[in-house]
Each structure stands twice: as C-alpha cells, then as structure tokens.
C-alpha atoms as a PDB file:
ATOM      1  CA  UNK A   1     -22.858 -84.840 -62.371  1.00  0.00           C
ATOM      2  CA  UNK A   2     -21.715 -81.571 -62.425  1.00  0.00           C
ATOM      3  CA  UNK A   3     -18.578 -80.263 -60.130  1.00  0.00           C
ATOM      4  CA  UNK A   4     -16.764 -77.293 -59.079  1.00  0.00           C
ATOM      5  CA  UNK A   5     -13.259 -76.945 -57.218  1.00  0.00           C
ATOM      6  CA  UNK A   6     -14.070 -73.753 -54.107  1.00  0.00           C
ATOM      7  CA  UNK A   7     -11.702 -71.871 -56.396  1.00  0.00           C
ATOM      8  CA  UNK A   8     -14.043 -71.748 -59.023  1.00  0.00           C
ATOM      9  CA  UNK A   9     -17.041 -70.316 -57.130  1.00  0.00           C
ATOM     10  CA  UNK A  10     -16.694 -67.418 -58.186  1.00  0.00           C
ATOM     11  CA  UNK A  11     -16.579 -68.201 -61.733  1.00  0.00           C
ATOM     12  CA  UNK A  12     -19.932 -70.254 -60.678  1.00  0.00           C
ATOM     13  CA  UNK A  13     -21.591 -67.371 -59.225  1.00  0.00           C
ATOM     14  CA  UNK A  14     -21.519 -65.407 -61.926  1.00  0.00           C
ATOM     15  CA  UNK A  15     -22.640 -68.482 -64.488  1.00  0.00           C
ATOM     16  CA  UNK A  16     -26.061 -68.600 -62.177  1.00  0.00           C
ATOM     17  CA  UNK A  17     -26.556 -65.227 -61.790  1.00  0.00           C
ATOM     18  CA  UNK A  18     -28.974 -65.442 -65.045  1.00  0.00           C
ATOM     19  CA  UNK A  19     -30.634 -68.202 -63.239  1.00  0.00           C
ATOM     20  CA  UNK A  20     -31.161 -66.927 -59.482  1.00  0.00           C
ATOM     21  CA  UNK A  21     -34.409 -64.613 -59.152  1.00  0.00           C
ATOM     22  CA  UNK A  22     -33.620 -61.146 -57.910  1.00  0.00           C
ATOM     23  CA  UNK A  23     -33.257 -60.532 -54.352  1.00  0.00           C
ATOM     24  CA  UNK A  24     -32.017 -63.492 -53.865  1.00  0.00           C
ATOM     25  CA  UNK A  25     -28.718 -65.056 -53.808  1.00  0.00           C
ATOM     26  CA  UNK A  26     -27.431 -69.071 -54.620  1.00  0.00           C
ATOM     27  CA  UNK A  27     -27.082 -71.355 -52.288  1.00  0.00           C
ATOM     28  CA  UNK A  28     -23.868 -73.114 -50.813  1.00  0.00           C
ATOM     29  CA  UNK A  29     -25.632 -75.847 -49.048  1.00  0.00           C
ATOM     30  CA  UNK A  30     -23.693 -77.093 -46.285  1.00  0.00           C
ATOM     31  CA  UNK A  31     -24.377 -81.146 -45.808  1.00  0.00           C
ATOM     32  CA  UNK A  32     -22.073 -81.907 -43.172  1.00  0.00           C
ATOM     33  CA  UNK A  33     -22.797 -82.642 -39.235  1.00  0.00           C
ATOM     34  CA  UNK A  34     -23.268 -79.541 -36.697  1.00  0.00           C
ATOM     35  CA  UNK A  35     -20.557 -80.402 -34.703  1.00  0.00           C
ATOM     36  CA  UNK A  36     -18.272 -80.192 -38.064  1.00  0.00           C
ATOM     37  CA  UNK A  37     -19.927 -76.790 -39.091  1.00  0.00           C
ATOM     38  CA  UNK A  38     -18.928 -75.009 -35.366  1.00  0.00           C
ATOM     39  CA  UNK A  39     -15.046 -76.631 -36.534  1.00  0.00           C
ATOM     40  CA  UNK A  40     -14.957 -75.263 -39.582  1.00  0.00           C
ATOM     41  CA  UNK A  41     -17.616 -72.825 -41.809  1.00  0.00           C
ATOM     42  CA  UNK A  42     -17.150 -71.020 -45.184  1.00  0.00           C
ATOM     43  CA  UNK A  43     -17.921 -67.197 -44.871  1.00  0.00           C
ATOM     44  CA  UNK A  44     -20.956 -66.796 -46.955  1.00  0.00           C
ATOM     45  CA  UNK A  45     -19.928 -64.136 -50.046  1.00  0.00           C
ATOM     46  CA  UNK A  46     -22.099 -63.742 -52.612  1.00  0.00           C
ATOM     47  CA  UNK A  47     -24.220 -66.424 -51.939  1.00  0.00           C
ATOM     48  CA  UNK A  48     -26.490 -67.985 -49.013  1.00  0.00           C
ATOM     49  CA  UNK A  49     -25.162 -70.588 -47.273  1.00  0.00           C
ATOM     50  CA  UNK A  50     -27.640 -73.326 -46.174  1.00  0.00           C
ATOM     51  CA  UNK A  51     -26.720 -75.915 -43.494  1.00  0.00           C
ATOM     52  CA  UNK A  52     -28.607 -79.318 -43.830  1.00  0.00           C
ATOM     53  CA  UNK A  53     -27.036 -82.398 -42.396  1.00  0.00           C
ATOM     54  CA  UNK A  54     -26.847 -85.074 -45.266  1.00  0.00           C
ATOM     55  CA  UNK A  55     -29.365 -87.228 -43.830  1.00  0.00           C
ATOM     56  CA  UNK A  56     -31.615 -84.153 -42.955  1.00  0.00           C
ATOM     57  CA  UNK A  57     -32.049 -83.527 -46.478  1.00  0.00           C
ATOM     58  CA  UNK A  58     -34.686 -85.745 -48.051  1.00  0.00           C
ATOM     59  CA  UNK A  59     -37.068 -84.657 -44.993  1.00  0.00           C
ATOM     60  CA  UNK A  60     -36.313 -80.916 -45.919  1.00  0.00           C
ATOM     61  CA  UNK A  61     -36.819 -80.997 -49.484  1.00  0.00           C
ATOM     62  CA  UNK A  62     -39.382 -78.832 -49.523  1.00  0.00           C
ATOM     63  CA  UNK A  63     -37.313 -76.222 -48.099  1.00  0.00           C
ATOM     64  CA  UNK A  64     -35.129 -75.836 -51.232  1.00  0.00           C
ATOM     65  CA  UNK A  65     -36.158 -74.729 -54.516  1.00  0.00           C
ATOM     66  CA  UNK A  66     -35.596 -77.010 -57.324  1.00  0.00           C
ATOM     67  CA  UNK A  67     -34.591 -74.326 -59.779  1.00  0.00           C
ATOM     68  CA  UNK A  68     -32.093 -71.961 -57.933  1.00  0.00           C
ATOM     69  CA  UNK A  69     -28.961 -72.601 -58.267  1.00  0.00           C
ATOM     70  CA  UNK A  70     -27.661 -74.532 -55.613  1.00  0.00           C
ATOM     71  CA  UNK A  71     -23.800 -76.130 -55.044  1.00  0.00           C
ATOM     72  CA  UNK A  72     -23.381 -78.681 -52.138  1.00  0.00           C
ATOM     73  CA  UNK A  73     -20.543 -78.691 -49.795  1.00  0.00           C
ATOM     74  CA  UNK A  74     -19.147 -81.388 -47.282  1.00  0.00           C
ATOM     75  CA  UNK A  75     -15.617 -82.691 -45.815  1.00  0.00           C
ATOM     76  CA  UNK A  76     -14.110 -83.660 -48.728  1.00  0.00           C
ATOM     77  CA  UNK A  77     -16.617 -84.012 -51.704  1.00  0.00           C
ATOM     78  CA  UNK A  78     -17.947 -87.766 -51.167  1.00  0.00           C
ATOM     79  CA  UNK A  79     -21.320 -86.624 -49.116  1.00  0.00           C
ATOM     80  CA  UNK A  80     -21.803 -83.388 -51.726  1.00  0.00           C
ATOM     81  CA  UNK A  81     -21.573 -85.727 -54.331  1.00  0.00           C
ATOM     82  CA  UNK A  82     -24.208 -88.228 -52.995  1.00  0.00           C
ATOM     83  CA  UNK A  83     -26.216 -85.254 -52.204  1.00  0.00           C
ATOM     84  CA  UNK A  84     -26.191 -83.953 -55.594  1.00  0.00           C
ATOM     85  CA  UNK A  85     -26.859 -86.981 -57.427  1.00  0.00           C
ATOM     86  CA  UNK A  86     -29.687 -87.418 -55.132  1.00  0.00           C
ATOM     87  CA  UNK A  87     -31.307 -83.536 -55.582  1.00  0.00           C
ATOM     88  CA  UNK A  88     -30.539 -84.321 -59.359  1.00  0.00           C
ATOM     89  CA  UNK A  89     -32.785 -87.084 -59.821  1.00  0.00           C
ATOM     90  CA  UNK A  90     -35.662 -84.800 -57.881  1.00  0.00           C
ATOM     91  CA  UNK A  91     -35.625 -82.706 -60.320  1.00  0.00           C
ATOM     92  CA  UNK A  92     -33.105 -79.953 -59.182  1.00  0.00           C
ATOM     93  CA  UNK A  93     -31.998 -78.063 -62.881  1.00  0.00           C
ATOM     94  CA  UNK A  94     -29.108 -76.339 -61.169  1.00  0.00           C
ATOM     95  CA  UNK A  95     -27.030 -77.765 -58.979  1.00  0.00           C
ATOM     96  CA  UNK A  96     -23.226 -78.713 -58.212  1.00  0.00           C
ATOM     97  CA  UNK A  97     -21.015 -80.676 -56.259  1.00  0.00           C
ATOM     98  CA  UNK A  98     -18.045 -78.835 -55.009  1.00  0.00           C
ATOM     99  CA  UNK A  99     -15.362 -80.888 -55.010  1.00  0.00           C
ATOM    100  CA  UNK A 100     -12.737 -81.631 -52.534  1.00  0.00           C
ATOM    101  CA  UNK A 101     -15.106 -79.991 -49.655  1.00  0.00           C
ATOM    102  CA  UNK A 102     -14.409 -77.865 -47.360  1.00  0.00           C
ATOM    103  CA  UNK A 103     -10.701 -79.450 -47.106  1.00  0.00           C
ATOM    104  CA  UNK A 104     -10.317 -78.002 -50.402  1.00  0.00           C
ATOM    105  CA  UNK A 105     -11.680 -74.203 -49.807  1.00  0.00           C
ATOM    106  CA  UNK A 106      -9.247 -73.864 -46.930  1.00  0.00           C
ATOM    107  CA  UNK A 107      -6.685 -74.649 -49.398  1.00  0.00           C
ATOM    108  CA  UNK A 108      -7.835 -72.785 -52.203  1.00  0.00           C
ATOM    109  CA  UNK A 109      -9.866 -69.911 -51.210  1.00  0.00           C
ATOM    110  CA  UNK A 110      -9.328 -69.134 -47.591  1.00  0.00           C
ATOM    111  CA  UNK A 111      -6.855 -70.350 -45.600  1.00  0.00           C
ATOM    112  CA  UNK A 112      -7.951 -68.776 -42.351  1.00  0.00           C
ATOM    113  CA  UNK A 113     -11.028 -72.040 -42.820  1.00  0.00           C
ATOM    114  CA  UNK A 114      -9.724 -74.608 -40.125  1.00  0.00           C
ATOM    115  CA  UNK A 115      -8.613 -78.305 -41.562  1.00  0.00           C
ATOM    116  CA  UNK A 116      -9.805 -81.232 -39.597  1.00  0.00           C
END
C-alpha cells in the first residue's frame, strides 16, 4: 500500500498532477466521523477535500472516481489505511494512505489544526 506523511502532500500533489483531468483537483478524502470533522478539518489547498465516514464508503463508491488521484485521511492513519486497501482492491489506480492522520498534519503542516 502506498503512504504519505501530511508533509509530503505537496510533493504528492504535484506527482498526480499528470494524472488528475483538468479542472479538477485530487482528492483528500476525509474518512473520519462528523462529529471529529467539526473538531478538527484540514484547509483544503490544492486539492478537494471529500468527507465520507469510513463505513459510508462502500455505499458511496460510485461517488468517487477510480482513476483520480485520491489520498485518504483519518485520526491517526489506521482507518485511511483500511480504507485504502479496501478502494485498492476496487480497482482505484491512484490512491494513498496518509499516514499518521490528521494528528500528524497538525504537527507537520499546520499547527493551527486542533489535536484531539
């Protein structure tokens, strides 16, 4: 499976730019709970962010495209990982776990991102 640490997004974003269709930008798809997104939310730069509750997702599948680029984000990693395994084996050609969560970006890309 592939992974990314939030301070390599941008570095990510510019690897998929090749691979996202014009006028549109990748997705950071958020997997955690609503009450966890109004706690604590990335600011969506350069990319789309997309929440959809973990166990949301195989019901929405259809809503995602299997060939943009898409990188998963939860708490810590563990749910984005499960998530991206899972979107893997439907066929998804671009997409990463971001590792460490949302725990992580506050850390390593914007501090002003609560920790819970």
């Amino acid at each position: 499976m592939n992974a990314i640490r939030p301070a390599q997004i941008p570095e990510w974003l510019q690897h998929v730019a090749a691979d996202t269709p014009a006028g549109r930008l990748p997705i950071v798809l958020d997997v955690r709970e609503p009450w966890e997104l109004q706690t604590a939310s990335v600011k969506p730069e350069g990319f789309e962010l997309v929440a959809m509750p973990m166990h949301t997702v195989p019901a929405r599948l259809s809503e995602l495209d299997r060939d943009h680029p898409i990188a998963c984000l939860c708490h810590h990693g563990g749910r984005s990982a499960q998530v991206t395994y899972f979107l893997m084996n439907q066929g998804f050609s671009h997409v990463v776990n971001i590792h460490g969560g949302i725990h992580a970006w506050s850390q390593e890309v914007d501090p002003t991102v609560p920790v819970y």
